[in-house]
N, C-alpha and C. Protein backbone atom coordinates (compact mmCIF):
# COMPACT_ATOMS: atom_id res chain seq x y z
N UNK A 1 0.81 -1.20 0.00
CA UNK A 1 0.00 0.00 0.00
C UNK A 1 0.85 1.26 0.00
N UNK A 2 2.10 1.42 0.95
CA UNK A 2 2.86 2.39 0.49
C UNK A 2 3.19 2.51 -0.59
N UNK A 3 3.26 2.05 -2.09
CA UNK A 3 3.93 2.33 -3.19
C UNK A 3 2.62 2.95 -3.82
N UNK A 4 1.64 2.84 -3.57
CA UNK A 4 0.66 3.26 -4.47
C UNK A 4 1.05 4.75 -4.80
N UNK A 5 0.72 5.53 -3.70
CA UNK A 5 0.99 7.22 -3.89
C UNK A 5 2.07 7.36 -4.59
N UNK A 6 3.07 6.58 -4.44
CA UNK A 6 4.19 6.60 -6.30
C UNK A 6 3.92 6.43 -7.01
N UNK A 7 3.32 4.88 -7.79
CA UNK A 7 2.95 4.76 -9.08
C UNK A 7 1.64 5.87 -9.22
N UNK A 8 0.39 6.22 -8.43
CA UNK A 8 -0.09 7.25 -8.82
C UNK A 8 0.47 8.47 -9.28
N UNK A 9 1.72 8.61 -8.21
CA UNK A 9 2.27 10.14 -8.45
C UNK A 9 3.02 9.75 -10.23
N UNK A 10 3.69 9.23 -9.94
CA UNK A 10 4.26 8.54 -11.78
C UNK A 10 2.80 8.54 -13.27
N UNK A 11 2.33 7.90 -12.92
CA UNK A 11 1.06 7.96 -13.93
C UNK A 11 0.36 9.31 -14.01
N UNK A 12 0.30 9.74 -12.75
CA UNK A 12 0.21 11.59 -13.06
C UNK A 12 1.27 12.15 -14.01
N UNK A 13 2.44 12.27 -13.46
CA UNK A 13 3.33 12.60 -13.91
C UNK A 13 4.06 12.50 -15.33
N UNK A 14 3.61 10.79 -15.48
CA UNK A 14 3.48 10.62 -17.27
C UNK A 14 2.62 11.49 -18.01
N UNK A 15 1.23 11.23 -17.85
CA UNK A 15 -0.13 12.23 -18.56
C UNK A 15 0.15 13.40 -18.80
N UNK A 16 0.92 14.44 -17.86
CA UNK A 16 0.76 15.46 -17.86
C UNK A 16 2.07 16.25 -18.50
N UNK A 17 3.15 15.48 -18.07
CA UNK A 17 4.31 15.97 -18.74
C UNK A 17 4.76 15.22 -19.95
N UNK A 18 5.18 13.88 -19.24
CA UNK A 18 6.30 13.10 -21.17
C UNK A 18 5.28 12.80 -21.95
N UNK A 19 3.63 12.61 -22.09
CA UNK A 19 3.15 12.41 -23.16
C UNK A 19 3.08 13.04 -23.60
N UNK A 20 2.49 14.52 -23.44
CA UNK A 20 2.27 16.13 -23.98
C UNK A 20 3.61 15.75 -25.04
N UNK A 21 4.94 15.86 -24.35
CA UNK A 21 5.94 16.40 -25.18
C UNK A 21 7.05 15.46 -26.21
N UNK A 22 6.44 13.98 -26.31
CA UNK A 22 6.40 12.77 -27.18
C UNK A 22 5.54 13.22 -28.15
N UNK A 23 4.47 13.66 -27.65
CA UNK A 23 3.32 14.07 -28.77
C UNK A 23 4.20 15.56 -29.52
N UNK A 24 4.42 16.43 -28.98
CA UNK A 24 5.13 17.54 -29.44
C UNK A 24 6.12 17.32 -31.00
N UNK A 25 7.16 16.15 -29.92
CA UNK A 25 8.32 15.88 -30.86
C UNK A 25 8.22 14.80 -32.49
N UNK A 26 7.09 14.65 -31.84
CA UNK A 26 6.61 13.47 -33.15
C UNK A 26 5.68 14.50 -34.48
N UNK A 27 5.57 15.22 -33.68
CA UNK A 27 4.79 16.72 -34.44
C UNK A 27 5.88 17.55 -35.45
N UNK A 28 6.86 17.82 -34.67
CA UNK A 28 7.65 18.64 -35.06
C UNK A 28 8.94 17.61 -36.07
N UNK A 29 9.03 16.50 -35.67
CA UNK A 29 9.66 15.65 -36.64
C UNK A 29 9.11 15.33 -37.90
N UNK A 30 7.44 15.18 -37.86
CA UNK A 30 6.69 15.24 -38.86
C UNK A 30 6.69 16.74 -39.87
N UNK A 31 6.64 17.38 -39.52
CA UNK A 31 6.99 18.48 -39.84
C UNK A 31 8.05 19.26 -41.00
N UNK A 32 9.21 18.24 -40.01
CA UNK A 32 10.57 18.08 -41.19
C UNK A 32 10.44 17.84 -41.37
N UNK A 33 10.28 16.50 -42.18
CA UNK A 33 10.43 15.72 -43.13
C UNK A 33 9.27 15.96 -44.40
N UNK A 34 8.24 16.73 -43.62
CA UNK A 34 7.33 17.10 -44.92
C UNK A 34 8.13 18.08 -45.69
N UNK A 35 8.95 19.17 -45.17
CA UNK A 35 9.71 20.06 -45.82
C UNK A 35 10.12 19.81 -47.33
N UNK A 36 9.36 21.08 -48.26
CA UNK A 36 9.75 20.39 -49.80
C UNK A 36 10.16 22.42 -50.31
N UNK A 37 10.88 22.43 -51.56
CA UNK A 37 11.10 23.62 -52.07
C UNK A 37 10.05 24.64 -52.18
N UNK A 38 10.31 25.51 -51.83
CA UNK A 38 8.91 26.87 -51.97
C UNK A 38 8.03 26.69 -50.94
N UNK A 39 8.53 26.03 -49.71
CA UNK A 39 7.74 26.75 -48.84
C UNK A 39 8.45 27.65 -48.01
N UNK A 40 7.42 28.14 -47.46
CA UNK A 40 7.73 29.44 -46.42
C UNK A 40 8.12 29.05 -45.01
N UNK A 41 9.13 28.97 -44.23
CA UNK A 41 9.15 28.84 -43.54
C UNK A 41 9.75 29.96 -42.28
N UNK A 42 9.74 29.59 -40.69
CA UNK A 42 10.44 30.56 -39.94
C UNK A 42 11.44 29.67 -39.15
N UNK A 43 12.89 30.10 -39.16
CA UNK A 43 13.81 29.93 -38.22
C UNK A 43 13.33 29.94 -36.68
N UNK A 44 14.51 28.87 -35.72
CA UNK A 44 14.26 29.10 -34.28
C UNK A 44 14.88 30.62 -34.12
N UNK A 45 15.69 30.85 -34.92
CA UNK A 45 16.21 32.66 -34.67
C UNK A 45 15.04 33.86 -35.15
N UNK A 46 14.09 33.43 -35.78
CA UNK A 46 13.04 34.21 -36.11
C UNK A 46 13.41 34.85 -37.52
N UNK A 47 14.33 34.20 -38.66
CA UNK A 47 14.30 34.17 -39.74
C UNK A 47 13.50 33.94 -40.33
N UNK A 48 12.92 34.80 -41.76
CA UNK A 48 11.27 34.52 -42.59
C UNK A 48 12.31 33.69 -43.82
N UNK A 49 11.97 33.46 -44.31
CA UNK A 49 12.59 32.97 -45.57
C UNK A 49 11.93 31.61 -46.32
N UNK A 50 12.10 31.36 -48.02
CA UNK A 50 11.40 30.63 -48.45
C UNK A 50 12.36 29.19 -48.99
N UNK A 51 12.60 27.90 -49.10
CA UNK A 51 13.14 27.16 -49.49
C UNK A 51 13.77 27.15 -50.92
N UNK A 52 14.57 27.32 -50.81
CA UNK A 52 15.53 26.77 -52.50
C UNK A 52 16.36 25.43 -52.54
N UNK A 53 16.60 24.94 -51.65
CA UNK A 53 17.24 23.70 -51.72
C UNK A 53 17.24 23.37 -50.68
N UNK A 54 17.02 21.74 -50.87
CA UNK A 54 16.84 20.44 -49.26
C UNK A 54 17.85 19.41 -49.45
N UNK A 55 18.95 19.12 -48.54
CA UNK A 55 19.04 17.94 -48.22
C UNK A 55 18.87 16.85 -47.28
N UNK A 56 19.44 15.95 -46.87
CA UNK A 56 18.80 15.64 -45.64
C UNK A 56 19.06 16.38 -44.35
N UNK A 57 20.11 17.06 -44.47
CA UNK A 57 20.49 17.86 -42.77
C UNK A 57 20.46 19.35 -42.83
N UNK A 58 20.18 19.68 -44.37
CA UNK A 58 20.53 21.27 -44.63
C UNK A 58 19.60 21.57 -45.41
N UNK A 59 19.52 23.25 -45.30
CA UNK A 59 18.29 23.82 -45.67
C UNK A 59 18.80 25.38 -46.22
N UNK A 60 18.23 25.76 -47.75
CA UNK A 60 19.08 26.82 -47.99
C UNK A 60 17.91 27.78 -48.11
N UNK A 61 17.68 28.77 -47.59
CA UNK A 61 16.52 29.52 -47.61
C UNK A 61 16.72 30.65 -48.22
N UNK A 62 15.77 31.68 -49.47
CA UNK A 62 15.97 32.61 -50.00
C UNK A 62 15.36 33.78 -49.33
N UNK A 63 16.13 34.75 -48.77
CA UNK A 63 15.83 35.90 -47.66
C UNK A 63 15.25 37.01 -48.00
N UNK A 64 16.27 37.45 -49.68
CA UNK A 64 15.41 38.26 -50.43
C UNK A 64 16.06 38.06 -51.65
N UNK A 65 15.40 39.08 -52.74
CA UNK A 65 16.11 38.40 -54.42
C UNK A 65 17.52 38.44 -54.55
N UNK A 66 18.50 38.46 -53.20
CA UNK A 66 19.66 37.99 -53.99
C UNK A 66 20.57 37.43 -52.61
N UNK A 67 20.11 37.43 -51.48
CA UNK A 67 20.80 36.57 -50.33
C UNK A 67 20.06 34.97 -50.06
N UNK A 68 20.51 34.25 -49.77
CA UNK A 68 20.79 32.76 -49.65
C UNK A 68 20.80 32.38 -48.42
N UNK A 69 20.85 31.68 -47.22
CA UNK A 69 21.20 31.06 -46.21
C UNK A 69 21.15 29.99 -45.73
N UNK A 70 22.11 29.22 -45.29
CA UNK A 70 22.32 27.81 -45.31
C UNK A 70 22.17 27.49 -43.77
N UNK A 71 20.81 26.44 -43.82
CA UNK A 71 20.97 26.19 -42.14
C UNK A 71 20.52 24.79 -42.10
N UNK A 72 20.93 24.34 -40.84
CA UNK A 72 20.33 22.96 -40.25
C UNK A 72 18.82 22.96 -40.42
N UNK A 73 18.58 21.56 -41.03
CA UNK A 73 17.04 21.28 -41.12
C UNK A 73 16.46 21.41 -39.72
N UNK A 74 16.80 20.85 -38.67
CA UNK A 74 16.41 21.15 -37.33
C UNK A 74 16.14 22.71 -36.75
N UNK A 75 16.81 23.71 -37.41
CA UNK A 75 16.56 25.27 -37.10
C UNK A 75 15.54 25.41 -37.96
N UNK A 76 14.69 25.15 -38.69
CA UNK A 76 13.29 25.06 -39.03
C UNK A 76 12.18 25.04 -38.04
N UNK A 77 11.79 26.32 -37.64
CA UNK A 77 11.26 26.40 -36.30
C UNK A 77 9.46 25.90 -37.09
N UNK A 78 8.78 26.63 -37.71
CA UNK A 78 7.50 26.06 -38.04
C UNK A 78 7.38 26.51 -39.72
N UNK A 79 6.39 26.13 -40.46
CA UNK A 79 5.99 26.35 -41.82
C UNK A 79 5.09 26.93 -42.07
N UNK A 80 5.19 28.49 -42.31
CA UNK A 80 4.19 29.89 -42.50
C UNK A 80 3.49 29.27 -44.07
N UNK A 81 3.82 28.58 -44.41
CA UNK A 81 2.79 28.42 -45.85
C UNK A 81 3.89 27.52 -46.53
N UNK A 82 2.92 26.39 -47.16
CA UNK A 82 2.90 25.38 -47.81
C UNK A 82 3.26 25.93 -49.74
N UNK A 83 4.33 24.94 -50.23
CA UNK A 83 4.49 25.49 -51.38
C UNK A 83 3.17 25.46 -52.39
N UNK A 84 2.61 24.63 -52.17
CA UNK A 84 1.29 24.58 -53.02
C UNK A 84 0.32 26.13 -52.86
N UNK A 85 0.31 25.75 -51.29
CA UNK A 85 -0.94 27.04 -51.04
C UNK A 85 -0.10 28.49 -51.89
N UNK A 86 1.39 28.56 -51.52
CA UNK A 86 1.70 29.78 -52.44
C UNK A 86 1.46 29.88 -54.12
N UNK A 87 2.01 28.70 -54.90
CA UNK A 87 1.70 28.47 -56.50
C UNK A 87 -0.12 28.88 -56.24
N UNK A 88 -0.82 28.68 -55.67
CA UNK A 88 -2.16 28.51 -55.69
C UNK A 88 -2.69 30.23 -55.55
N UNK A 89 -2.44 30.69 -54.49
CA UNK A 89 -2.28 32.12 -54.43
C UNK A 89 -2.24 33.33 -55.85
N UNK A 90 -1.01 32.74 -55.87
CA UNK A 90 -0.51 33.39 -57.70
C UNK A 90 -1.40 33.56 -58.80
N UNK A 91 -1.77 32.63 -58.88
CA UNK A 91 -2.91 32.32 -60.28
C UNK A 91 -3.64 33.16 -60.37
């Protein structure tokens, strides 16, 4: 009977914290890997910029019509717009 108030306190403690942020990381891994040319994305530094070239660990983003920047796919903080939704826009 003493161990209970642990494994309760633990099963609290799972729910509320490591699933939230398993769920997070499986989000944000999904995320990368959707990454394709012409989308919009924002840096963890709060860089705007749009994709010109992917490989698997690097990411070259166009800043404006004539600067470039080369960063880790992981500094891909979230995706402000999908390359489709932009071609779609245009028309």
């Amino acid at each position: 009977m003493s161990l209970l108030p642990f494994v309760l306190m633990f099963v609290i403690f799972y729910f509320l914290l490591i699933r939230p942020q398993q769920k997070k990381t499986k989000e944000r891994n999904n995320m990368l890997r959707a990454l394709k040319k012409g989308d919009k994305v924002t840096t963890i530094g709060g860089l705007h910029g749009t994709i010109v070239e992917l490989t698997d660990d690097k990411v070259v983003l166009k800043v404006n019509d004539v600067t470039k920047l080369t960063f880790d796919r992981s500094a891909v903080n979230n995706v402000t717009a999908r390359a489709e939704a932009s071609s779609e826009e245009s028309k």
